[in-house]
N, C-alpha and C. Protein backbone atom coordinates (compact mmCIF):
# COMPACT_ATOMS: atom_id res chain seq x y z
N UNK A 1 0.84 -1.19 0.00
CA UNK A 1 0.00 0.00 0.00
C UNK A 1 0.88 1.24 0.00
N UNK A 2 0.44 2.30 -0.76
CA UNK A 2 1.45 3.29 -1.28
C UNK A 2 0.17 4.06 -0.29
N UNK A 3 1.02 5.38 0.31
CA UNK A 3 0.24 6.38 1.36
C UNK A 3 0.63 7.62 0.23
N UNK A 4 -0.09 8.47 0.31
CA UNK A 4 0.25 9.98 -0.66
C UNK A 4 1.26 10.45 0.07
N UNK A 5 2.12 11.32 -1.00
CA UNK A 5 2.65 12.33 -0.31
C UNK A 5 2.49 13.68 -0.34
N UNK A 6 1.85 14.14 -0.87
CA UNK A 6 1.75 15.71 -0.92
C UNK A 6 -0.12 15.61 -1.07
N UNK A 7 -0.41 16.87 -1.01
CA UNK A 7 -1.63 16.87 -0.88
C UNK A 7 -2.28 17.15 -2.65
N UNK A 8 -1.15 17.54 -3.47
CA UNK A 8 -0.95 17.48 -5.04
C UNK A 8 -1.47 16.04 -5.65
N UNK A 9 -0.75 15.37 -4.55
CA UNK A 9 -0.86 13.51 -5.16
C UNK A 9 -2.32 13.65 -4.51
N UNK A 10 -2.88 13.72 -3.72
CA UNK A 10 -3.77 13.14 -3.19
C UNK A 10 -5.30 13.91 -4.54
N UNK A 11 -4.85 15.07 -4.19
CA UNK A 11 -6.29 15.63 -5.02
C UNK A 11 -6.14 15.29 -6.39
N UNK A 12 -4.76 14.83 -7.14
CA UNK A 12 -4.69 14.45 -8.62
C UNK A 12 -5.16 12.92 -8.52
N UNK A 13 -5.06 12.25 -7.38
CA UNK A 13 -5.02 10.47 -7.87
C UNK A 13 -6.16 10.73 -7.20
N UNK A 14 -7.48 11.46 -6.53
CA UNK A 14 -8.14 10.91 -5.62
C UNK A 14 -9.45 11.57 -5.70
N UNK A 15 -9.24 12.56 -5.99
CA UNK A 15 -10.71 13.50 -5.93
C UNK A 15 -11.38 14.15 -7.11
N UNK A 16 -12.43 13.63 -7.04
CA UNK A 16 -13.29 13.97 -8.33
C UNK A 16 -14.03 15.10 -8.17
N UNK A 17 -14.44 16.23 -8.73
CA UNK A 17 -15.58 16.90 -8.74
C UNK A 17 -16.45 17.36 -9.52
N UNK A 18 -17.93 17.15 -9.14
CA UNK A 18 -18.48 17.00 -10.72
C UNK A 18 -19.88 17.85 -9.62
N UNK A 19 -20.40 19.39 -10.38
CA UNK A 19 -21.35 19.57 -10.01
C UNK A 19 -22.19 20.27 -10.89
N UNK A 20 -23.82 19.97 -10.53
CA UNK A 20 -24.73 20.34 -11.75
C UNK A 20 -25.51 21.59 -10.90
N UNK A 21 -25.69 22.22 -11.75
CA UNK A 21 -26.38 23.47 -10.87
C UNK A 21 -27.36 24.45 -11.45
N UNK A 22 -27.98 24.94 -11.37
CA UNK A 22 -28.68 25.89 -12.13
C UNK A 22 -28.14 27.27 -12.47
N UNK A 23 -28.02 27.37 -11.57
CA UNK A 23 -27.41 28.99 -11.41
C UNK A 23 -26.05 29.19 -11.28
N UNK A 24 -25.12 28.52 -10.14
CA UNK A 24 -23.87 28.69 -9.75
C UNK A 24 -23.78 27.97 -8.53
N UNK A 25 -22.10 27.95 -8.20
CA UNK A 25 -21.89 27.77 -7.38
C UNK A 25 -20.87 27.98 -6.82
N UNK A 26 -20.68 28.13 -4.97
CA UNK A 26 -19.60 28.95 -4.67
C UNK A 26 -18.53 27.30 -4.40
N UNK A 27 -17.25 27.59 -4.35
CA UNK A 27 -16.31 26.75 -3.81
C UNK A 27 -15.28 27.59 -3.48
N UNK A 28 -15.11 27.33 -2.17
CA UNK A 28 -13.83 28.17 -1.22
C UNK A 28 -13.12 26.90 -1.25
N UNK A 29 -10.82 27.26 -1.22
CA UNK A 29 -10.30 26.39 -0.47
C UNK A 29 -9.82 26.76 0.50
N UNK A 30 -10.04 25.59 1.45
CA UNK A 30 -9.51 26.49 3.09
C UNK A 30 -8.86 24.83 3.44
N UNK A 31 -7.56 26.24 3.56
CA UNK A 31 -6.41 24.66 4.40
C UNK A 31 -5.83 25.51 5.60
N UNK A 32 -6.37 24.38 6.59
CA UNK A 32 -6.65 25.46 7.82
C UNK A 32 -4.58 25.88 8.27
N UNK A 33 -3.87 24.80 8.33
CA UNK A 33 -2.63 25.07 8.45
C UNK A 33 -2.00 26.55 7.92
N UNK A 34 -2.74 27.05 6.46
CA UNK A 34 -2.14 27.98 5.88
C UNK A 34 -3.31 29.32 6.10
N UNK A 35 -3.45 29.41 7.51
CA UNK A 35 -4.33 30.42 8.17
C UNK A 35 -3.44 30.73 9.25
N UNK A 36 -2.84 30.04 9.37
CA UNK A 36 -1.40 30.91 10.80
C UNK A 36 -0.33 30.95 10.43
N UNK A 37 0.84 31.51 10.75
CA UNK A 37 1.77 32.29 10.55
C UNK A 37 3.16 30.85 10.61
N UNK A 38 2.29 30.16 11.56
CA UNK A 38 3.07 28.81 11.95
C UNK A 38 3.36 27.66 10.67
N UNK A 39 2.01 28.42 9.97
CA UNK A 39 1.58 27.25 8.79
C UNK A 39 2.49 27.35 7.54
N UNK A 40 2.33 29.16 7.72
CA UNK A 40 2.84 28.94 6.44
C UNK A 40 4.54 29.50 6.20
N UNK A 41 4.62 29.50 7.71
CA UNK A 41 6.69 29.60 8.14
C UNK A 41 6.76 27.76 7.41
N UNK A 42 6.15 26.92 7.65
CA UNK A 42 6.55 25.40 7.46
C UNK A 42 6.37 25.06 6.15
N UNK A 43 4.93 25.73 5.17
CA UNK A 43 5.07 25.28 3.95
C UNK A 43 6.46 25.99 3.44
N UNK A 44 6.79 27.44 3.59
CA UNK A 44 7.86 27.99 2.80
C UNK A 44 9.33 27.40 3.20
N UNK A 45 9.72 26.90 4.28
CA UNK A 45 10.67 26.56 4.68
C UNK A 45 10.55 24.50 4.12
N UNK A 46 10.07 23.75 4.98
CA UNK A 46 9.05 22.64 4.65
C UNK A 46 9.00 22.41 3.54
N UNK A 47 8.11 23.16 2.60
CA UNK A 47 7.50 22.01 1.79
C UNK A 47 8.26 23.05 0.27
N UNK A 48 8.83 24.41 0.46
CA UNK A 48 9.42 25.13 -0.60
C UNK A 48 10.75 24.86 -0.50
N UNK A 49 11.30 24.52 0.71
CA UNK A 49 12.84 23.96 0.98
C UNK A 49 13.51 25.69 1.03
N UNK A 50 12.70 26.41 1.39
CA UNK A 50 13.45 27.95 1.28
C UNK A 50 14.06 27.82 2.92
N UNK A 51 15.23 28.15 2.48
CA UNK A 51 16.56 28.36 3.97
C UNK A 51 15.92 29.23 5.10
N UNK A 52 15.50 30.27 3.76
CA UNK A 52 14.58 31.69 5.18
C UNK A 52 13.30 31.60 5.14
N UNK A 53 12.00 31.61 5.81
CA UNK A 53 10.78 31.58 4.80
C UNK A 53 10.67 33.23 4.57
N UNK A 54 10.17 33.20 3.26
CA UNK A 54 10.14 34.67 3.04
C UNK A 54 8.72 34.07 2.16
N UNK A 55 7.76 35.24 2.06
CA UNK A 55 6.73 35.05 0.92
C UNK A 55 6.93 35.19 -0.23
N UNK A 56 8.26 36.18 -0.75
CA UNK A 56 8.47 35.81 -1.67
C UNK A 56 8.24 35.15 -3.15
N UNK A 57 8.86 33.36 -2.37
CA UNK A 57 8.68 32.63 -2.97
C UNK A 57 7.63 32.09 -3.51
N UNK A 58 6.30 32.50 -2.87
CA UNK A 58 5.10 32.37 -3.90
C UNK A 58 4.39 33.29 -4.66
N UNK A 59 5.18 34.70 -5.08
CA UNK A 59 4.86 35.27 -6.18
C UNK A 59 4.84 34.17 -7.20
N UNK A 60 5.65 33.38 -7.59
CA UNK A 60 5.90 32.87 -9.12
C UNK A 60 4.49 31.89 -9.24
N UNK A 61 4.07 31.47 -8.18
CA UNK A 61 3.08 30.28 -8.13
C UNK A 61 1.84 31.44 -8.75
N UNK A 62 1.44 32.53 -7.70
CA UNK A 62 0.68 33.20 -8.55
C UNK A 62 0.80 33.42 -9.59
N UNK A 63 1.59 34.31 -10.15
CA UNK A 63 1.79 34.45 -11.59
C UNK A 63 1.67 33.24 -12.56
N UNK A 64 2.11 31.83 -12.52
CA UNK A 64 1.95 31.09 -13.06
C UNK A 64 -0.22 30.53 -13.33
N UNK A 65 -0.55 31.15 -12.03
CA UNK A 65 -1.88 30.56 -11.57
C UNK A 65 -2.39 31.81 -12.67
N UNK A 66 -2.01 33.18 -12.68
CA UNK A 66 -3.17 33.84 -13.34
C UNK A 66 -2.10 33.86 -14.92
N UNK A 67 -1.69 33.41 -15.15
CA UNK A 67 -0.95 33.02 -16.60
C UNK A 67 -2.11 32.00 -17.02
N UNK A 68 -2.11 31.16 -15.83
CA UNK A 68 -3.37 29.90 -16.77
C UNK A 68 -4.82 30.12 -16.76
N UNK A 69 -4.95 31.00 -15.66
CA UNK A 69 -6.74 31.58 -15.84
C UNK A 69 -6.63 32.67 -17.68
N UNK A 70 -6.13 33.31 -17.60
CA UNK A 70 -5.32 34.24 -18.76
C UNK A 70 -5.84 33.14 -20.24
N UNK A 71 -4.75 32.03 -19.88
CA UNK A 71 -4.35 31.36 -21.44
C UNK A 71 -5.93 30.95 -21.31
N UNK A 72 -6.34 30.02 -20.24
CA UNK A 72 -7.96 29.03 -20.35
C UNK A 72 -8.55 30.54 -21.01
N UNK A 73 -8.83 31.08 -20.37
CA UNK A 73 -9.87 32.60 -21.16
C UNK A 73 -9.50 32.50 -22.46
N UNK A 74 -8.28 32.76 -23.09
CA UNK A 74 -8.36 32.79 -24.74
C UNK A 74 -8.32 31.58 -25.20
N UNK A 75 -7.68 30.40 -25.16
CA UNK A 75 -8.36 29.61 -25.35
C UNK A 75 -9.89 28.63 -26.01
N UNK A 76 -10.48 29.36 -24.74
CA UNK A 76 -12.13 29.02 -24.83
C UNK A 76 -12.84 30.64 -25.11
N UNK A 77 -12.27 31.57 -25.53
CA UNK A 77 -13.06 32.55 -25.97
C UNK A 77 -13.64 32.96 -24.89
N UNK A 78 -13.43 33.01 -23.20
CA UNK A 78 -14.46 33.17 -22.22
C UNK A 78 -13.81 34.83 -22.01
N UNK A 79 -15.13 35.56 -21.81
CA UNK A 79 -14.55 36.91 -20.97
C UNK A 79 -14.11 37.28 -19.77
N UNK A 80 -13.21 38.20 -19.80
CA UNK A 80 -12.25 38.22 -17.89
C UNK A 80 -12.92 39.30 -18.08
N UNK A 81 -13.86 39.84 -17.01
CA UNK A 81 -14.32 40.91 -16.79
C UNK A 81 -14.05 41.83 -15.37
N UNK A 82 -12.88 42.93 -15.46
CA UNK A 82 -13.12 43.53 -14.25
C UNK A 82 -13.76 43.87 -13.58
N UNK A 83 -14.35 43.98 -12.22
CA UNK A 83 -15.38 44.41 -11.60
C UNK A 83 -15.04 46.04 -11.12
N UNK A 84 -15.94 46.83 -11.53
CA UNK A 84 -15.26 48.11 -10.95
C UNK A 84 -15.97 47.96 -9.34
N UNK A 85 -15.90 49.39 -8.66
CA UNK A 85 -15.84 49.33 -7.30
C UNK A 85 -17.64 48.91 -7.37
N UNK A 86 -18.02 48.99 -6.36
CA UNK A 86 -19.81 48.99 -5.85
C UNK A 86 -20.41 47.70 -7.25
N UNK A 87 -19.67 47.25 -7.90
CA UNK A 87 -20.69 47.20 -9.40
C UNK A 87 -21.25 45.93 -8.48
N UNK A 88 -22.36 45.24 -8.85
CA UNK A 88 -22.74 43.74 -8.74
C UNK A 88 -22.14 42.85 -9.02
N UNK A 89 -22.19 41.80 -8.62
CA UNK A 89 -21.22 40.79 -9.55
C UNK A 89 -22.77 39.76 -10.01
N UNK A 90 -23.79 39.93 -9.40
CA UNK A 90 -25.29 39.28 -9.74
C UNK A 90 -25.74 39.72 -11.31
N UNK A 91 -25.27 40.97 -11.31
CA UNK A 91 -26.01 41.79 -12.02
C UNK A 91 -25.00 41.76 -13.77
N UNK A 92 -24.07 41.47 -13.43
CA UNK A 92 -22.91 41.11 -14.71
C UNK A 92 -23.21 39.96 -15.20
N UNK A 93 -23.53 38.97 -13.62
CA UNK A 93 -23.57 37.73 -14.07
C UNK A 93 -25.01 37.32 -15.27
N UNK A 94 -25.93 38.01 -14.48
CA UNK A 94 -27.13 37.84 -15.32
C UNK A 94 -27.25 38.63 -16.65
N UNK A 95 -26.54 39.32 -17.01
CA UNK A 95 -26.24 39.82 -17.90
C UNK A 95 -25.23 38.85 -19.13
N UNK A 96 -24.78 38.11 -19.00
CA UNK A 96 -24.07 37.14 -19.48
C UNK A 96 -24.69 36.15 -19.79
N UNK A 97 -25.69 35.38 -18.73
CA UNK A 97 -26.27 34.29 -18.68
C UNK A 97 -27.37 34.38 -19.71
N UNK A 98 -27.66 35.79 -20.06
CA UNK A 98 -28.97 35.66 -20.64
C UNK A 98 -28.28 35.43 -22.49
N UNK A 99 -26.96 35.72 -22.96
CA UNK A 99 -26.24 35.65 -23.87
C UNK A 99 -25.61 33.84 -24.02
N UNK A 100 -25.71 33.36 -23.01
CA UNK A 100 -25.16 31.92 -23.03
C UNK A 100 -25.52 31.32 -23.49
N UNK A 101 -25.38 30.52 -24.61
CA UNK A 101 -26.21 29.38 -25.50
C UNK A 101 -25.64 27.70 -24.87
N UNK A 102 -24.45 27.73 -24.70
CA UNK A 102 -23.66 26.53 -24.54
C UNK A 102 -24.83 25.91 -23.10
N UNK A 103 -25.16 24.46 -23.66
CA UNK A 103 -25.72 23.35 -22.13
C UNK A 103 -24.73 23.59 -20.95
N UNK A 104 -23.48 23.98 -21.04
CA UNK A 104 -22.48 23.93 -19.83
C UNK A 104 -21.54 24.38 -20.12
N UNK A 105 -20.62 24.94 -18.95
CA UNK A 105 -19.07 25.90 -19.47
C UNK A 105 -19.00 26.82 -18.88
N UNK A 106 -17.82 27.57 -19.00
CA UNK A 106 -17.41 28.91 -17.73
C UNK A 106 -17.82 29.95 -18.45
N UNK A 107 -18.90 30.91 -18.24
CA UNK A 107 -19.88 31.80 -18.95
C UNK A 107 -19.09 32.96 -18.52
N UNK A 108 -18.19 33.49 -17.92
CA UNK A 108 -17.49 34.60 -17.70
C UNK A 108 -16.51 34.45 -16.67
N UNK A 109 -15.24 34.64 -16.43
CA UNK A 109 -14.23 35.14 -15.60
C UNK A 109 -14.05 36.55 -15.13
N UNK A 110 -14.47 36.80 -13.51
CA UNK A 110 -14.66 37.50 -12.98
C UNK A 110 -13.56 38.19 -11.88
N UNK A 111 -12.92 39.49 -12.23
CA UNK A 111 -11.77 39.55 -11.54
C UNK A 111 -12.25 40.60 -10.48
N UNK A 112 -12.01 40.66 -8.91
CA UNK A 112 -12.13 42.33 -8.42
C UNK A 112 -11.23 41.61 -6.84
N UNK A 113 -10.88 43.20 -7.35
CA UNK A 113 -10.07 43.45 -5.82
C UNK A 113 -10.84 43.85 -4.99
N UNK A 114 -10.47 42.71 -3.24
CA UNK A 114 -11.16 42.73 -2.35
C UNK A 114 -10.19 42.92 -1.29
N UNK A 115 -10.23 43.30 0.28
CA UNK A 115 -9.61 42.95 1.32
C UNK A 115 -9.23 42.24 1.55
N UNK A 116 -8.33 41.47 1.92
CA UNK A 116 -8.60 39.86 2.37
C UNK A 116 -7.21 40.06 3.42
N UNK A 117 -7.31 38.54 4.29
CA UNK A 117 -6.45 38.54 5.25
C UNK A 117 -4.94 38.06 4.72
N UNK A 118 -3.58 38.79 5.02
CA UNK A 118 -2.86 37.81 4.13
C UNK A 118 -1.73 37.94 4.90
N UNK A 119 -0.80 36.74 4.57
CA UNK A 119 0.08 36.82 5.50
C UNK A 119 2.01 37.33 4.35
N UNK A 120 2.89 38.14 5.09
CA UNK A 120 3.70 38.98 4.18
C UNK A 120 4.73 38.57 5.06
N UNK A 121 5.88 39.21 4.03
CA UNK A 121 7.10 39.44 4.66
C UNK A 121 7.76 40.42 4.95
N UNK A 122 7.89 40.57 5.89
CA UNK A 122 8.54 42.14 6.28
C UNK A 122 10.27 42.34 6.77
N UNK A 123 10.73 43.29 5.76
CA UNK A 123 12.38 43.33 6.42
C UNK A 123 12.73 43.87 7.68
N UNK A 124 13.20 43.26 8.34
CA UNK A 124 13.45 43.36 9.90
C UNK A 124 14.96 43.47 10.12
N UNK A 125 15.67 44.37 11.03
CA UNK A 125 17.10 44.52 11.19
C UNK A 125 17.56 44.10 12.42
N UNK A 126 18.47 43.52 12.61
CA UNK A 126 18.92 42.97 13.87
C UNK A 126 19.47 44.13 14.55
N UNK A 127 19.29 44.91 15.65
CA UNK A 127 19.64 45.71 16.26
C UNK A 127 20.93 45.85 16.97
N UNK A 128 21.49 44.72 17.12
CA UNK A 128 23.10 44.40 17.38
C UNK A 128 24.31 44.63 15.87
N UNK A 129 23.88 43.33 15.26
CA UNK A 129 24.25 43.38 13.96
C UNK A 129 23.96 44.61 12.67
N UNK A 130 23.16 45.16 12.58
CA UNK A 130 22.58 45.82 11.35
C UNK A 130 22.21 45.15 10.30
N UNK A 131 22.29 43.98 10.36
CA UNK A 131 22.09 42.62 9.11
C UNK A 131 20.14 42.74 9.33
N UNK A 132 19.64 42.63 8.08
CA UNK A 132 18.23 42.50 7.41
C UNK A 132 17.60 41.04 7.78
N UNK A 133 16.88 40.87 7.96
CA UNK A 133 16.13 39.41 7.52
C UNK A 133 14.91 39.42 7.44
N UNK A 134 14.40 38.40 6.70
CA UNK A 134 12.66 38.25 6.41
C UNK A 134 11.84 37.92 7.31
N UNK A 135 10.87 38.33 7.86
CA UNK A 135 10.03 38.37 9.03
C UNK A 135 8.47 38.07 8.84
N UNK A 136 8.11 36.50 9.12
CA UNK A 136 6.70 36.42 8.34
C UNK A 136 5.56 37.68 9.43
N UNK A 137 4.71 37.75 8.92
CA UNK A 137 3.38 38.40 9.49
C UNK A 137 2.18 38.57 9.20
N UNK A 138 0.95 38.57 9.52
CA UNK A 138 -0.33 39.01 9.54
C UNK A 138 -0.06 40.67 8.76
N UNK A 139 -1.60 40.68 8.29
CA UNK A 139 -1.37 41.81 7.64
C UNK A 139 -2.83 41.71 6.79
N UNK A 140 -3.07 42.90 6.26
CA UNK A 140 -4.40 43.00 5.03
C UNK A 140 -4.01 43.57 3.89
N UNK A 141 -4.29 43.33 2.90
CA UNK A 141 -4.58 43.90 1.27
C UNK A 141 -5.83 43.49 0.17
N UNK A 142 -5.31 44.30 -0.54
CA UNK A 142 -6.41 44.21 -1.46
C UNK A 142 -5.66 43.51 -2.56
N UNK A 143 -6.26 42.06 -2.53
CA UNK A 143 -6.01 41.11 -3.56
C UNK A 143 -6.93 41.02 -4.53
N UNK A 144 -6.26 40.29 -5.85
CA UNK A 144 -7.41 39.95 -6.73
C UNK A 144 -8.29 38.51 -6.57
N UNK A 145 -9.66 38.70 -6.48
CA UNK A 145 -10.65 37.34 -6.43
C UNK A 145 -10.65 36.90 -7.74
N UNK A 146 -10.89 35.89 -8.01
CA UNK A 146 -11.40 35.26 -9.38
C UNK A 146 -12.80 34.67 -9.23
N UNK A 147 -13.72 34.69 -10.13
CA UNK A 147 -14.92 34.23 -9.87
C UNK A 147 -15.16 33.67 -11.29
N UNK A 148 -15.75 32.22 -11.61
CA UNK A 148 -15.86 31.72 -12.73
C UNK A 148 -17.01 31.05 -12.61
C-alpha cells in the first residue's frame, strides 16, 4: 500500500468533482494550516525547501496561476471581466447568462479586488548586527478574487 505524499498527489489520484447546478456555485479552499503564521513559516521553509521563509517565494506560483486563468480565457473565448468598485457581480452575471447558449461551461471570468487577510514578509534589522532578515506576518490587502 502506497500512502500519498503531498496533498498534489492526493487531489490528482483521488478527488473527483463533478457539479450540476442551475445557477452557480460557490467553492472556497480552506487549508486550515495555511491560516497561521506557523503554517505557512513550514510550507515555505518545509514544503518550498526555502533556507529563510520569506513570501516571496510564492509570487511565481501566482503568476503562473493567473498566466493559466489568462491562457484558459483565450483559449475558450471566455470573458475576464473587471469588476469596478460597488458594481454587482449578480447583475454582470445575469447579464451574461442571458447571452449563453452553450448546455455547460465557464460563462465569464470574474476579476475584483477585495480585502482579504494575508500573511507577508517584512524586512526586519537585527539591532546588534545591522544585518536584514525576512520576518513572516499578519497583515491585510487588497487582492485579486477570481470568480468563474
Amino acid at each position: 500500500m502506497k500512502l500519498p505524499q503531498s496533498v498534489g498527489e492526493v487531489l490528482q489520484e483521488h478527488v473527483v468533482l463533478e457539479s450540476e447546478s442551475i445557477d452557480r456555485m460557490y467553492l472556497n479552499v480552506y487549508v486550515p494550516q495555511l491560516q497561521r503564521i506557523g503554517g505557512v513559516v513550514w510550507y515555505l521553509r518545509g514544503h518550498l525547501g526555502q533556507r529563510f521563509a520569506s513570501t516571496v517565494g510564492v509570487a511565481p506560483k501566482t503568476e503562473q496561476f493567473v498566466a493559466a486563468i489568462e491562457k484558459f480565457a483565450k483559449r475558450h473565448g471566455v470573458d475576464v471581466v473587471s469588476f469596478k468598485k460597488d458594481q454587482r457581480k449578480d447583475d454582470v452575471t445575469r447579464e451574461y447568462l442571458v447571452k449563453f447558449e452553450a448546455k455547460e461551461g465557464v460563462v465569464y471570468i470574474g476579476r475584483a479586488q477585495e480585502k482579504a487577510r494575508v500573511v507577508r514578509t517584512e524586512r526586519r534589522r537585527n539591532a546588534i548586527t545591522g544585518a536584514t532578515y525576512p520576518w513572516v506576518v499578519d497583515g491585510s490587502a487588497f487582492v485579486n478574487y477570481y470568480y468563474f
